[in-house]
N, C-alpha and C. Protein backbone atom coordinates (compact mmCIF):
# COMPACT_ATOMS: atom_id res chain seq x y z
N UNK A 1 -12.44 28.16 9.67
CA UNK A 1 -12.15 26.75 9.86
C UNK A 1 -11.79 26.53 11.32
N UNK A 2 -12.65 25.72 11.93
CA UNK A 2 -12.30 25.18 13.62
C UNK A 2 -11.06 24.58 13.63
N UNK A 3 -10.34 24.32 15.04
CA UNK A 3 -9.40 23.53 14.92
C UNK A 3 -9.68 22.12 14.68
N UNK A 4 -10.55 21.98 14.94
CA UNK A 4 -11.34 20.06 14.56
C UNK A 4 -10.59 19.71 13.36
N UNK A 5 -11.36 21.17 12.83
CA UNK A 5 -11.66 20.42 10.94
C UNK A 5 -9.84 20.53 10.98
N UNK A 6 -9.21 21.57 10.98
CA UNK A 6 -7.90 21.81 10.65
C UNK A 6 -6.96 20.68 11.30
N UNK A 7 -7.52 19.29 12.32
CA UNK A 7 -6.91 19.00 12.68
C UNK A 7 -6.97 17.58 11.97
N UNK A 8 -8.63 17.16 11.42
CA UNK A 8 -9.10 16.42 10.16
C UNK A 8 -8.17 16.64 9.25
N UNK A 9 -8.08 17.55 8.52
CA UNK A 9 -7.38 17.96 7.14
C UNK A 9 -5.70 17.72 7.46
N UNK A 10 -5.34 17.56 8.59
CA UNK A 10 -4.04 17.37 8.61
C UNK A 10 -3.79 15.94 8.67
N UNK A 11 -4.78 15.17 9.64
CA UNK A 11 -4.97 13.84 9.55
C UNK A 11 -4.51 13.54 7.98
N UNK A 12 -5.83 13.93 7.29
CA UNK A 12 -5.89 13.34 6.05
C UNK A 12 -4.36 13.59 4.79
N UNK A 13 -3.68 14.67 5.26
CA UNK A 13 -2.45 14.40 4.72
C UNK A 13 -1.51 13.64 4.88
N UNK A 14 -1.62 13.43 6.54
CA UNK A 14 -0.42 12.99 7.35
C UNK A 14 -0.89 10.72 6.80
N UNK A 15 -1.99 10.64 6.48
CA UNK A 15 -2.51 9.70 6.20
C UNK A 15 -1.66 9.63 4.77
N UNK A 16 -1.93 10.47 3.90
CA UNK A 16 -1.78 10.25 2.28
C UNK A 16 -0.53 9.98 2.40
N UNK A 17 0.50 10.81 2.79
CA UNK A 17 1.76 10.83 2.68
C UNK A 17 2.35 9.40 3.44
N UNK A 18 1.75 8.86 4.22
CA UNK A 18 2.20 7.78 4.27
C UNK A 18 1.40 6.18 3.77
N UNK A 19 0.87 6.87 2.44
CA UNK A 19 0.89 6.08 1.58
C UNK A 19 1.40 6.14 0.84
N UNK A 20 1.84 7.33 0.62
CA UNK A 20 3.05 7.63 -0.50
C UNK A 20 4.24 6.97 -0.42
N UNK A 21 5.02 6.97 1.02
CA UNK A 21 5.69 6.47 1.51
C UNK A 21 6.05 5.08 1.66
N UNK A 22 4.90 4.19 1.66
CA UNK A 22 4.45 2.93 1.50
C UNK A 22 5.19 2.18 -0.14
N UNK A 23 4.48 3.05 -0.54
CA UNK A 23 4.57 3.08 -2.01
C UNK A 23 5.40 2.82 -2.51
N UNK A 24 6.45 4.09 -2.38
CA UNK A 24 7.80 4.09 -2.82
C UNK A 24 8.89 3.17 -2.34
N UNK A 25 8.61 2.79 -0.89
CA UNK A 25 9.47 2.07 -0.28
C UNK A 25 9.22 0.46 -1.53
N UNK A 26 7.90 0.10 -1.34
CA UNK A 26 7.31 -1.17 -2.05
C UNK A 26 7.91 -0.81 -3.62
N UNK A 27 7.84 0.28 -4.48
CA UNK A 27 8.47 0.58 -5.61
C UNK A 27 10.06 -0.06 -5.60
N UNK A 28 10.20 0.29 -4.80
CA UNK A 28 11.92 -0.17 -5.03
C UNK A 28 12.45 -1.65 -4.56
N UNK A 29 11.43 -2.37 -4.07
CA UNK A 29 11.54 -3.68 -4.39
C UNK A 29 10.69 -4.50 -5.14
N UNK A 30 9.84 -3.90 -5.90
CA UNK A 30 9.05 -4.34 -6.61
C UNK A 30 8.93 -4.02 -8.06
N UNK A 31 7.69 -4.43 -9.11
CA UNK A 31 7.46 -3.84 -9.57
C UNK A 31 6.81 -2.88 -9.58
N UNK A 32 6.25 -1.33 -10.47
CA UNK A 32 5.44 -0.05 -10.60
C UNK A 32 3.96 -0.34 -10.30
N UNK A 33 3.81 0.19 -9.25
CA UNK A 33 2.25 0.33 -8.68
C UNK A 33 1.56 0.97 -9.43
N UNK A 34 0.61 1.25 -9.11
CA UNK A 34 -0.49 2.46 -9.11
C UNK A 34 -1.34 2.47 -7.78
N UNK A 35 -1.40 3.80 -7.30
CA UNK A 35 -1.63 4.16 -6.25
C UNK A 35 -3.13 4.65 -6.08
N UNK A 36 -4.08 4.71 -5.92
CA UNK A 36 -5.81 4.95 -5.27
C UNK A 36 -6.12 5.91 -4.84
N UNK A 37 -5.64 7.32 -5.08
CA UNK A 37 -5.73 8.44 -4.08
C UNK A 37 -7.47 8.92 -4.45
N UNK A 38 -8.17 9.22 -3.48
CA UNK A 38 -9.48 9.83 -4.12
C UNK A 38 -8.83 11.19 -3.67
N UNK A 39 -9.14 12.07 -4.55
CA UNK A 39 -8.75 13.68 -4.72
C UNK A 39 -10.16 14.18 -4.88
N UNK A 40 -10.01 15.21 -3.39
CA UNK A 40 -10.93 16.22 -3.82
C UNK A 40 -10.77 17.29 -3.43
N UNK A 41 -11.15 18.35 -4.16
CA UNK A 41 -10.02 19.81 -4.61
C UNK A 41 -11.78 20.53 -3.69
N UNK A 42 -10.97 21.24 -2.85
CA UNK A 42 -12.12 22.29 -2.03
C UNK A 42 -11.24 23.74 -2.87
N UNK A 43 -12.42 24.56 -2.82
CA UNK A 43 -12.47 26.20 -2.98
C UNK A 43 -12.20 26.58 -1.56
N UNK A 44 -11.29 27.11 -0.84
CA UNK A 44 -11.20 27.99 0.45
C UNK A 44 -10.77 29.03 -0.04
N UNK A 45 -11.20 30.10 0.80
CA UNK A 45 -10.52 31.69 1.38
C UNK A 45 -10.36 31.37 2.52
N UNK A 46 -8.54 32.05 2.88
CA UNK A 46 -8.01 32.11 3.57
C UNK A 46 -8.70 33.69 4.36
């Protein structure tokens, strides 16, 4: 894995988690969301 991609794949967490974040904050003045995550599960060897 290049640093590109490894730096993609961190993007894409550092992205999720602050939707998570979003979320929860909006949860607690609101009512229960549901949240949109598209999940997709890769096979790697480390």
């Amino acid at each position: 894995m290049t640093k590109t991609e490894k730096i993609a794949n961190a993007k894409k967490r550092i992205d999720e988690l602050e939707r998570l974040i979003r979320y929860w904050d909006d949860s607690e003045q609101s009512d229960a969301k549901i949240v949109n995550f598209s999940m997709k599960i890769e096979n790697k060897v480390a």
